[in-house]
Protein backbone atom coordinates (compact mmCIF):
# COMPACT_ATOMS: atom_id res chain seq x y z
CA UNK A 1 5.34 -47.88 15.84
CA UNK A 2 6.40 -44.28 14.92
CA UNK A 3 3.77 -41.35 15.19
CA UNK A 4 3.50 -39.01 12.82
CA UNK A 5 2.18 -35.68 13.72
CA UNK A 6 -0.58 -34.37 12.06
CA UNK A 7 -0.15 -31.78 8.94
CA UNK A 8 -1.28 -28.68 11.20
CA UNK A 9 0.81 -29.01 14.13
CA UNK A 10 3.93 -29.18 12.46
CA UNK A 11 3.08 -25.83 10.83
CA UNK A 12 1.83 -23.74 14.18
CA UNK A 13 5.43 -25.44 15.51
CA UNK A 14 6.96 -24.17 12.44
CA UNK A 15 5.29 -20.19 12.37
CA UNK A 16 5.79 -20.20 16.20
CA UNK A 17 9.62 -20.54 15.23
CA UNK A 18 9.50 -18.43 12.56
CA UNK A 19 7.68 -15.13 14.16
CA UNK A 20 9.97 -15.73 17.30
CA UNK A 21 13.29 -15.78 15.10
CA UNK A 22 11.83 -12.60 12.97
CA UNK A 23 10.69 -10.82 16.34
CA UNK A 24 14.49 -11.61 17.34
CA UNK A 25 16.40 -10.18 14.70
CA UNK A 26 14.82 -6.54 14.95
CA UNK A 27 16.07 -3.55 16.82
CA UNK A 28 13.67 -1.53 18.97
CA UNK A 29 15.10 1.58 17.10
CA UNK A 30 14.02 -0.03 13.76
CA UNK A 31 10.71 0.48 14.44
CA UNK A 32 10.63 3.79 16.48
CA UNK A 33 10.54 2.36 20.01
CA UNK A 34 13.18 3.08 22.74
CA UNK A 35 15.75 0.47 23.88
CA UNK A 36 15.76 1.47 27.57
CA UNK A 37 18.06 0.93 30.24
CA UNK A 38 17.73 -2.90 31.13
CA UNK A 39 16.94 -4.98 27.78
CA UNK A 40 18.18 -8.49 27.77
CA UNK A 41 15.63 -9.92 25.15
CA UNK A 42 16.98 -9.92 21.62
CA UNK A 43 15.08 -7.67 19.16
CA UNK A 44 11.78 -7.11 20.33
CA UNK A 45 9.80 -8.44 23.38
CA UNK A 46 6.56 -10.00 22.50
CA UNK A 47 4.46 -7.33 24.24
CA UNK A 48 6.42 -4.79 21.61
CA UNK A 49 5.12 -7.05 19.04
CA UNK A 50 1.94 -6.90 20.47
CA UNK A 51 1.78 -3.58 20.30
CA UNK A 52 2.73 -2.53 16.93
CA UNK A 53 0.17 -5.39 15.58
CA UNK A 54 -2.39 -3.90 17.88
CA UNK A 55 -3.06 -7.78 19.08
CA UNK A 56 -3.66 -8.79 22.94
CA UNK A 57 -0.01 -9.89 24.49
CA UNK A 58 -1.15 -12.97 25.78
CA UNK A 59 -2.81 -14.03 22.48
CA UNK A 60 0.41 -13.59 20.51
CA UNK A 61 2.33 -15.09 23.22
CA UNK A 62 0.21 -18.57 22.56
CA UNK A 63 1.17 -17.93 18.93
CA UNK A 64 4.71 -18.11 19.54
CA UNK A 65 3.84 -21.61 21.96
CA UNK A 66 2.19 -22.80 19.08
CA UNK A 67 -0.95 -22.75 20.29
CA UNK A 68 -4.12 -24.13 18.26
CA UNK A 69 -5.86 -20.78 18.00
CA UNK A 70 -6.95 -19.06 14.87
CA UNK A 71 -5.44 -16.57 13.16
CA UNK A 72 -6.64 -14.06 10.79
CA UNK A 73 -5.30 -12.66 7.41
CA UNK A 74 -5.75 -9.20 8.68
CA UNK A 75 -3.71 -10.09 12.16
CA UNK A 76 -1.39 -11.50 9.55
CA UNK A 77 -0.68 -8.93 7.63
CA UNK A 78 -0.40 -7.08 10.46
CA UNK A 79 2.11 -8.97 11.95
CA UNK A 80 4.14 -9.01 8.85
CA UNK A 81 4.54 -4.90 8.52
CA UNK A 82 5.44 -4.43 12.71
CA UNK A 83 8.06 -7.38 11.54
CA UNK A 84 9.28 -5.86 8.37
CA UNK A 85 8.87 -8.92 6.72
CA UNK A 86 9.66 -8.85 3.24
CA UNK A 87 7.58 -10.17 0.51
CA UNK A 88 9.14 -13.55 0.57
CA UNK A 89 9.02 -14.14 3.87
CA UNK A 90 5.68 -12.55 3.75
CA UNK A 91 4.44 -15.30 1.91
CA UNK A 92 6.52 -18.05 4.18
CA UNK A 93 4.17 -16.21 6.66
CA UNK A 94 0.81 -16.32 4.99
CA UNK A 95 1.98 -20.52 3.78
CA UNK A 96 2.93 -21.59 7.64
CA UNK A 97 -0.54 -19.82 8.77
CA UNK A 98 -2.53 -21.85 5.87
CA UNK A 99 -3.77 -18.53 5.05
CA UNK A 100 -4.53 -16.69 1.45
CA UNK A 101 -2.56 -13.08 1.88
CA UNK A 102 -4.70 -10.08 1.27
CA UNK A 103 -2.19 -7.76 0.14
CA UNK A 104 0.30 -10.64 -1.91
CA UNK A 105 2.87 -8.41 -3.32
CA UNK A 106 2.90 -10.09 -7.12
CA UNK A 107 2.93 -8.16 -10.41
CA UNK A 108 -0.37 -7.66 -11.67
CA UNK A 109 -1.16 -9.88 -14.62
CA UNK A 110 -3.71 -7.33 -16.32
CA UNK A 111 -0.72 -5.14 -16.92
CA UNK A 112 0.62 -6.40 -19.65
CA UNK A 113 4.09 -5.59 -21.69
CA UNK A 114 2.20 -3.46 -24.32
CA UNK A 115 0.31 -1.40 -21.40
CA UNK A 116 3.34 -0.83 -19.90
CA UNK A 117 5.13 0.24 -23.29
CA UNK A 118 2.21 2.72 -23.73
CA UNK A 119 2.95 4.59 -20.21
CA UNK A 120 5.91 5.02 -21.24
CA UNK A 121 4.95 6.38 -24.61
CA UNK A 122 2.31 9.06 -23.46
CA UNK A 123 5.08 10.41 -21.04
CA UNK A 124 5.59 13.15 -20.16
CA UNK A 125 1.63 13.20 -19.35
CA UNK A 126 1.98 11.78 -16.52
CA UNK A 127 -0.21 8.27 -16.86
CA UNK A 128 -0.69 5.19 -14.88
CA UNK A 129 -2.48 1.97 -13.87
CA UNK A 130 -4.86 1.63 -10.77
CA UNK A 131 -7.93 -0.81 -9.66
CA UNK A 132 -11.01 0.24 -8.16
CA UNK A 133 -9.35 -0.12 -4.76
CA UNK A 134 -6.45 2.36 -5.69
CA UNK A 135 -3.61 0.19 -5.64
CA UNK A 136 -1.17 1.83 -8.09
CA UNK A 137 -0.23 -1.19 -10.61
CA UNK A 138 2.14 0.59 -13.14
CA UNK A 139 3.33 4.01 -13.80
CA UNK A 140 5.39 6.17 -15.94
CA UNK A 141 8.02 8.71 -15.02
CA UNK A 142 6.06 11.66 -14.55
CA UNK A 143 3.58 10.14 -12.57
CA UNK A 144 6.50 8.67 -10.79
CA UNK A 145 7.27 12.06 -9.34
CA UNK A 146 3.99 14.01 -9.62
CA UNK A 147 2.57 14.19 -6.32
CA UNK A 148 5.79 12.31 -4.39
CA UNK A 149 8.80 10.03 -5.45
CA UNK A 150 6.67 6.76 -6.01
CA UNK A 151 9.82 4.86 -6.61
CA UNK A 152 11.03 5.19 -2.84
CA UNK A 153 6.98 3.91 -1.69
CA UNK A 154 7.48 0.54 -0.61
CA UNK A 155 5.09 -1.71 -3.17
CA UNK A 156 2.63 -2.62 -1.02
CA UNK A 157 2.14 1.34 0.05
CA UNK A 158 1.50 2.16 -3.58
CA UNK A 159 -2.13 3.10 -3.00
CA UNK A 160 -3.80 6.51 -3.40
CA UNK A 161 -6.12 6.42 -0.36
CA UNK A 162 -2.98 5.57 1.72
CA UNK A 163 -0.90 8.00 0.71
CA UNK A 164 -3.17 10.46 0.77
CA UNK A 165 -3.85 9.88 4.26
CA UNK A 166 -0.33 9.46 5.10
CA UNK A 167 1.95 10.74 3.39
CA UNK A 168 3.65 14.06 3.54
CA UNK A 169 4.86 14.75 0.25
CA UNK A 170 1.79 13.40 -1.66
CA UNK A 171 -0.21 15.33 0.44
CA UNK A 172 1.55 18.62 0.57
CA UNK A 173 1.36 18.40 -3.34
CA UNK A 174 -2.37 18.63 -3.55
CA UNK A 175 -3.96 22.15 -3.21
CA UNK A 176 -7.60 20.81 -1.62
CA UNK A 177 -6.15 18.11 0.10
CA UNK A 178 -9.13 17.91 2.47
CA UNK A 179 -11.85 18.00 -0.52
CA UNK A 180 -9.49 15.73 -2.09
CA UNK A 181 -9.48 13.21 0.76
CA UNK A 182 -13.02 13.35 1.07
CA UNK A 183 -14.14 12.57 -2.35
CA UNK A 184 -11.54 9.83 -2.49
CA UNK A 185 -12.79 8.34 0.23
CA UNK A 186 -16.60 8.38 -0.97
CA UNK A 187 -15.15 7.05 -4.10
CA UNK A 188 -13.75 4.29 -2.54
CA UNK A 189 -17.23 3.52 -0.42
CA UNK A 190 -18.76 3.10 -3.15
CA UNK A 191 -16.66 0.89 -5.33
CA UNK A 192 -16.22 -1.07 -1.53
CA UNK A 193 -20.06 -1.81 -1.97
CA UNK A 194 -19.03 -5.04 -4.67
CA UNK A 195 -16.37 -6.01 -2.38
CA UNK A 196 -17.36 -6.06 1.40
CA UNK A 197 -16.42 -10.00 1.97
CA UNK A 198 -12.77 -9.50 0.60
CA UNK A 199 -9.89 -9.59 2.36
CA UNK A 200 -7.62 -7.18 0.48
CA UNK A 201 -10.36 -4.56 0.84
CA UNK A 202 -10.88 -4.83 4.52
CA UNK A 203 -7.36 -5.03 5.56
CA UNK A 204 -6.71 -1.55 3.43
CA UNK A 205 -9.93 0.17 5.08
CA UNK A 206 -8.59 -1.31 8.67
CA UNK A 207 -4.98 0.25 8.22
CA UNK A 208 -6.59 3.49 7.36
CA UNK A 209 -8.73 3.72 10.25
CA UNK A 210 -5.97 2.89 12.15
CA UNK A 211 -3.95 5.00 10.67
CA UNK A 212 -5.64 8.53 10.15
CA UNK A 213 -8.15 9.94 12.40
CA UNK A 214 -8.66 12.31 9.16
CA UNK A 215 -9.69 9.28 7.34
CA UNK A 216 -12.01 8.02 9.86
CA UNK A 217 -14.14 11.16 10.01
CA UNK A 218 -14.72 11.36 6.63
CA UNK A 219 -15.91 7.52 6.50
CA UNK A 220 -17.96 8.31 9.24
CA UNK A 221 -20.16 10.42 7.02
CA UNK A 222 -21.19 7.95 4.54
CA UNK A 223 -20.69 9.61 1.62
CA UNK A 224 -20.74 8.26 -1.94
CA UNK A 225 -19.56 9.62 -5.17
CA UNK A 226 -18.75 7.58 -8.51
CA UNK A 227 -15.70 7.65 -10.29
CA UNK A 228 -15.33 10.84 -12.77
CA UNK A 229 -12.95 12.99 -14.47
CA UNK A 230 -11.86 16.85 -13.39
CA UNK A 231 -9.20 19.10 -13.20
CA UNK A 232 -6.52 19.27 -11.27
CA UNK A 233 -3.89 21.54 -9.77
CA UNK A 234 -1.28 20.02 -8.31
CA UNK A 235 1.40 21.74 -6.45
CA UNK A 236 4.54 19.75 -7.81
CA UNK A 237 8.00 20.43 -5.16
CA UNK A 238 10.10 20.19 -8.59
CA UNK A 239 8.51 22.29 -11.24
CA UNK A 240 5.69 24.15 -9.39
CA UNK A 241 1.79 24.10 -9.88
CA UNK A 242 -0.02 22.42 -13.03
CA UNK A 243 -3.24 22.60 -14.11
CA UNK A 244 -4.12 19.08 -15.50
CA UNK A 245 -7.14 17.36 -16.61
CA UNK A 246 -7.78 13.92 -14.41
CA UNK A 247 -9.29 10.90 -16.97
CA UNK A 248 -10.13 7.39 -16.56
CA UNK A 249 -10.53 4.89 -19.44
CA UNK A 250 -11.30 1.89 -17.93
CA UNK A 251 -9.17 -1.44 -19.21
CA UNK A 252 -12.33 -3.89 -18.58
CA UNK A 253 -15.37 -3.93 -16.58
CA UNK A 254 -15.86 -0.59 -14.59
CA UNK A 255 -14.73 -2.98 -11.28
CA UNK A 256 -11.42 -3.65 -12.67
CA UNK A 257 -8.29 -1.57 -13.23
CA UNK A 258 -8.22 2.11 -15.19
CA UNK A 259 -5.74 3.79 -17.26
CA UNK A 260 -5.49 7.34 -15.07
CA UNK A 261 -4.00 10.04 -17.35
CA UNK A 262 -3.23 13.67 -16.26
CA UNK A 263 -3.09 15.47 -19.87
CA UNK A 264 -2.05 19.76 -19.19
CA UNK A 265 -5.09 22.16 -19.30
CA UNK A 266 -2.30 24.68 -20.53
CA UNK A 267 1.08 25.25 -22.70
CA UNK A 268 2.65 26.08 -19.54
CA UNK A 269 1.83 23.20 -17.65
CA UNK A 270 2.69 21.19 -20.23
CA UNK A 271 6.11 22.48 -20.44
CA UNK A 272 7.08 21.97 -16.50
CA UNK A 273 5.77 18.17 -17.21
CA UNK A 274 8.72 17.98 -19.92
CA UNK A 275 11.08 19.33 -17.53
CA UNK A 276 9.85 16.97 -14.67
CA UNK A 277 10.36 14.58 -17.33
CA UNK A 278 14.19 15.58 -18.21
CA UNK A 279 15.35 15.54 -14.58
CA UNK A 280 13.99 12.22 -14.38
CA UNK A 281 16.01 11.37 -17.39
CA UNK A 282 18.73 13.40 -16.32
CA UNK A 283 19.57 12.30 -12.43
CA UNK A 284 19.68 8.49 -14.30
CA UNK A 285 16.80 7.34 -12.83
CA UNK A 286 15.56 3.58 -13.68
CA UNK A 287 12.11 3.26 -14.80
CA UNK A 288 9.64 1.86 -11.81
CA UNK A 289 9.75 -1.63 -10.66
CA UNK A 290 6.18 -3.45 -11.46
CA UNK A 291 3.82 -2.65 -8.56
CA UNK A 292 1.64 -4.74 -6.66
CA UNK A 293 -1.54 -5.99 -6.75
């Protein structure tokens, strides 16, 4: 009589085979750590996985024995960015694990054709499409390059609390970046309040803690502030400062996603938005891929 083995241990045999050919086929120079004098391991060593995941060694080393241990979306999603998984094998990842992926890189289904036609029409104010978490879900060309090149952000990074917190060019751009990061990130505790139990938000509040220590004093403090318009001023590297008036109108419920518009406070502002606009046009410059959720 043949045995079949069950459902489940097929798949930890199958992910243990899968993380351990991914972990293989990566360079310790791909991901900023040294190769040293006496490597014999392909790729990385599991410890170097480890590491980047900020996991325990020996608990990722019974994930690639295929183990029966328990494995969370978070750890997965960890896993996937120290592997540079892309979003296909992403969700290979997320399927082997029996696991629902917090951060699934799919296009948004609330942004439709016609929203996206209308970006495109209020350009060159610079316009685009965000949820109450910040994920940036569609954008026109002046947004595009407003506060960094938004086309060269990998999808899933397309989020203003990340960038904010991490990245150089969006950062630079803003003239209060520390007020700025603050009130962002009382804006976000407070739309977090409806969405404590879900995956998508937790994994994006753990990568910021790890990620900024900036971040993680300004969460410390509690603070709470609900979303609003204001002006602007944002130091653009292209066309210099504008003075621009922030608004929301919000698409559906006040939980769901926002059309963010940056109209010009003045007739000189508005003219550097037209020229961000024509060297947009001008360097031939497709229009941005659909974002994530």
């Amino acid at each position: 009589m043949t045995t079949v083995a069950p459902a489940t241990d097929v798949r930890r045999h199958e992910l243990a085979e899968f993380l351990r050919s991914r972990r293989e086929r990566i360079t310790p120079e791909q991901v900023g750590l040294p190769r040293g004098p006496r490597r014999r391991t392909p790729g990385l060593r599991r410890e170097e996985v480890a590491q980047l995941s900020a996991v325990g060694v020996t608990w990722y080393t019974w994930l690639e024995q295929a183990r029966e241990i328990q494995v969370s979306p978070q750890v997965l999603d960890a896993l996937a960015r120290a592997l540079l998984l892309d979003s296909s094998e992403r969700s290979h990842l997320f399927a082997l694990a029996g696991s629902t992926d917090p951060t699934p890189y799919a296009p948004c289904p609330s942004v439709t054709p016609a929203l996206r036609a209308m970006l495109d029409q209020l350009s060159p104010v610079p316009a685009c499409i965000q949820n109450s978490r910040y994920d940036i879900l569609a954008y026109n060309t002046t947004y595009g390059r407003l506060l960094c090149d938004l086309d060269a952000v990998p999808p899933e990074d397309r989020n203003c609390l990340w960038l904010m917190f991490t990245h150089a060019d969006w950062r630079a751009a803003l003239v209060d970046e520390a007020e700025v990061g603050r009130t962002m990130a009382a804006k976000f505790r407070a739309s977090m309040a409806e969405h404590l139990a879900e995956p998508a938000w937790k994994a994006l509040l753990k990568r910021l803690e790890a990620a900024s220590a900036e971040f993680r004093e300004v969460w410390a403090r509690h603070e709470v502030v609900t979303q609003a318009g204001k002006a602007k001023h944002i130091r653009n590297a292209q066309v210099g400062m504008l003075h621009l008036e922030h608004t929301n109108l919000w698409l559906g419920p006040a939980a769901g996603p926002r059309l963010v518009t940056y109209v010009p406070l003045d007739e000189e502002s508005r003219r550097r938005l037209e020229i961000l606009e024509g060297l947009h046009a001008s360097h031939g410059l497709s229009a941005p891929a659909p974002a994530a959720v």
